[in-house]
Each structure stands twice: as C-alpha cells, then as structure tokens.
Protein backbone atom coordinates (compact mmCIF):
# COMPACT_ATOMS: atom_id res chain seq x y z
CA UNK A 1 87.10 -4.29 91.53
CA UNK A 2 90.00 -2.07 91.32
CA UNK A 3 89.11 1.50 92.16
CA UNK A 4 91.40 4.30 91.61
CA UNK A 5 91.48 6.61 94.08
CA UNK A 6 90.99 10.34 92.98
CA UNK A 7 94.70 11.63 93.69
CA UNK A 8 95.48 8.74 91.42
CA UNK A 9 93.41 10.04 88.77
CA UNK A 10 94.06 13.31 88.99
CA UNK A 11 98.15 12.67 88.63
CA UNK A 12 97.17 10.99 85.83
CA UNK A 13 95.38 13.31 84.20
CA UNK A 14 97.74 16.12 84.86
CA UNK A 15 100.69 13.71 83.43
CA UNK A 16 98.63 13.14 80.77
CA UNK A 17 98.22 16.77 80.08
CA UNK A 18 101.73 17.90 80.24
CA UNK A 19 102.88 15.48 77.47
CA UNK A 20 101.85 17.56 75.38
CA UNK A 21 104.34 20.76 74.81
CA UNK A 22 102.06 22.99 73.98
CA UNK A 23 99.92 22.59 77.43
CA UNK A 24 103.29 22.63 79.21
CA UNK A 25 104.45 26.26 77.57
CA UNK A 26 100.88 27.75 78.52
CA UNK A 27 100.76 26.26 82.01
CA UNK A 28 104.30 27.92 82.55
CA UNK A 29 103.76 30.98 80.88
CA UNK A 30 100.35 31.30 82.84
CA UNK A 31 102.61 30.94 86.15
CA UNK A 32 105.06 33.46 85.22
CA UNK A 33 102.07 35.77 83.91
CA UNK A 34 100.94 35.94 87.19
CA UNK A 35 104.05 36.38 89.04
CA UNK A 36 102.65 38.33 92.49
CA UNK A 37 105.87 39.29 93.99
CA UNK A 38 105.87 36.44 95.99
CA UNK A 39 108.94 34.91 95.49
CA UNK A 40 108.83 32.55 97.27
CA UNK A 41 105.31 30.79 96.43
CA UNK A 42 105.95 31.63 92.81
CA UNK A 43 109.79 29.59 92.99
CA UNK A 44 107.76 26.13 94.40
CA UNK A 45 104.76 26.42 91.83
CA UNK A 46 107.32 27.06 89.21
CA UNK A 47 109.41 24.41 90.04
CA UNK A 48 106.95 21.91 91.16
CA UNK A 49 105.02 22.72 87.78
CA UNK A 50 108.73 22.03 85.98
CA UNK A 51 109.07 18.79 87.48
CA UNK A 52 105.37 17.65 86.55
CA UNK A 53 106.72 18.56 82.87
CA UNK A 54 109.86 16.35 83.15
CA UNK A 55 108.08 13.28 84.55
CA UNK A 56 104.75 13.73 82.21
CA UNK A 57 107.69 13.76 79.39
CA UNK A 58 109.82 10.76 80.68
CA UNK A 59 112.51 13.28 80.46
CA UNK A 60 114.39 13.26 83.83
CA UNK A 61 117.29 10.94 82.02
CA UNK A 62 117.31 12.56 78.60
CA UNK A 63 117.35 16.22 80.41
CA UNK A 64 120.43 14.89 82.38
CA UNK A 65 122.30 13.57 79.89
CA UNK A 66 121.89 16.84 77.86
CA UNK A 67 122.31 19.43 79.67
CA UNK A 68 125.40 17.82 81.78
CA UNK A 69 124.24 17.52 85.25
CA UNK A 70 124.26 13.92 87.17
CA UNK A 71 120.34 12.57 88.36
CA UNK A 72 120.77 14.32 91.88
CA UNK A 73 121.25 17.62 91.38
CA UNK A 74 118.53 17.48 88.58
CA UNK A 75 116.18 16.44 91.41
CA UNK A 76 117.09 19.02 94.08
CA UNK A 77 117.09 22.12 90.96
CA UNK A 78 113.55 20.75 90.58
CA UNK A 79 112.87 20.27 94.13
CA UNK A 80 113.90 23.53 95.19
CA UNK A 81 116.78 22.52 97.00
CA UNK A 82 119.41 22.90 94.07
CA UNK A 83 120.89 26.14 92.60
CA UNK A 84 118.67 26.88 89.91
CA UNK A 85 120.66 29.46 88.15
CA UNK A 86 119.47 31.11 84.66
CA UNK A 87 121.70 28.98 82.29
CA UNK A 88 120.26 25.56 83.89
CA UNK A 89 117.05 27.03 84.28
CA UNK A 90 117.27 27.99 80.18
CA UNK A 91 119.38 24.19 79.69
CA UNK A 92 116.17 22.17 81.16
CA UNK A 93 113.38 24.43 79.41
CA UNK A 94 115.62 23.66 75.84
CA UNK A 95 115.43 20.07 77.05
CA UNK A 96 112.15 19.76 77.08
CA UNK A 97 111.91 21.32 74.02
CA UNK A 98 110.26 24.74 75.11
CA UNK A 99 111.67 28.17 74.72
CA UNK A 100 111.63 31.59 76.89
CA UNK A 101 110.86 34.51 75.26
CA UNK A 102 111.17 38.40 76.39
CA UNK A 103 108.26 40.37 75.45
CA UNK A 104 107.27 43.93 75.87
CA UNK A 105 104.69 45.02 78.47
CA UNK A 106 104.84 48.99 79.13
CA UNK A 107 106.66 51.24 76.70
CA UNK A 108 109.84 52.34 78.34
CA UNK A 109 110.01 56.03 79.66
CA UNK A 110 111.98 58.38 77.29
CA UNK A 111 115.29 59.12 78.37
C-alpha cells in the first residue's frame, strides 16, 4: 500500500487549487489586503505564494519565454533572491494571466 504522506497531499491540493486563476487572484489579493507593514514577511508570502501560482500553472517556461528573462533569474525573482522590480513584477502577473488593479480606499484630503 502506497500511502501519501500529508505534506504530499497538501502540495497537491494547494497545486490543485491555484490552477485555477480565479483562486490565484483572490489568494494574492487576500495577501496584499492584509499587508501589515511588515515588509519583509509580506515580500516571502508574496513571493512564495507567486511561485505556488507558476508551478500549479506549469508556467515557469511559458512565463520565461514571455516576459524575456532566462530560467535563473525567474527562480531567484520568485525566490526572493532576484530583483523583483515593478515592470517584472507586472510582466509575470500578465503571464499568468492575472491583472493588478488600483482601487480607492480613503477619500483623499482636499487640497
């Protein structure tokens, strides 16, 4: 008998989850929602959760290809040792077919 072991089971649940676009766009919007100015912490889950997304997608070579950057320095953006910058950060969520949106959450003060 071939038992799984739970870690097993749990990766593939979560891959199984993040297939689907929709799941992926509310677990990352749910991680930027609750941003809590620690930058640091919020950077690995972000990434981390990023990299679940590109693997659960079978993406990793299709995201290189398209947004111009060779298989290693994919890796280290999404392993936190890369420069994640805001146009490859926008380049891989556009390859993955997501989209980042800026929405409103205080009235500005009047001027």
């Amino acid at each position: 008998m071939d038992r799984k072991t739970p870690t097993t089971n749990h990766q593939k649940f979560i891959v199984k989850l993040l297939k689907d676009p929709e799941t992926a766009a509310a677990l990352l919007n749910e991680i930027i929602a609750n941003y809590n100015q620690d930058e640091e912490i919020f950077h690995q889950i972000f990434l981390s959760s990023l990299k679940d997304i590109t693997k659960a997608q079978a993406a990793f070579t299709r995201i290189t290809k398209e947004i111009g950057l060779n298989g290693e320095s994919l890796h280290q953006i999404l392993s936190g040792n890369g420069n994640l910058d805001l146009s490859n950060l926008i380049k891989i969520i556009k390859a993955l077919g997501l989209e980042m949106h800026i929405a409103v959450t205080r009235k500005a003060e009047s001027i």
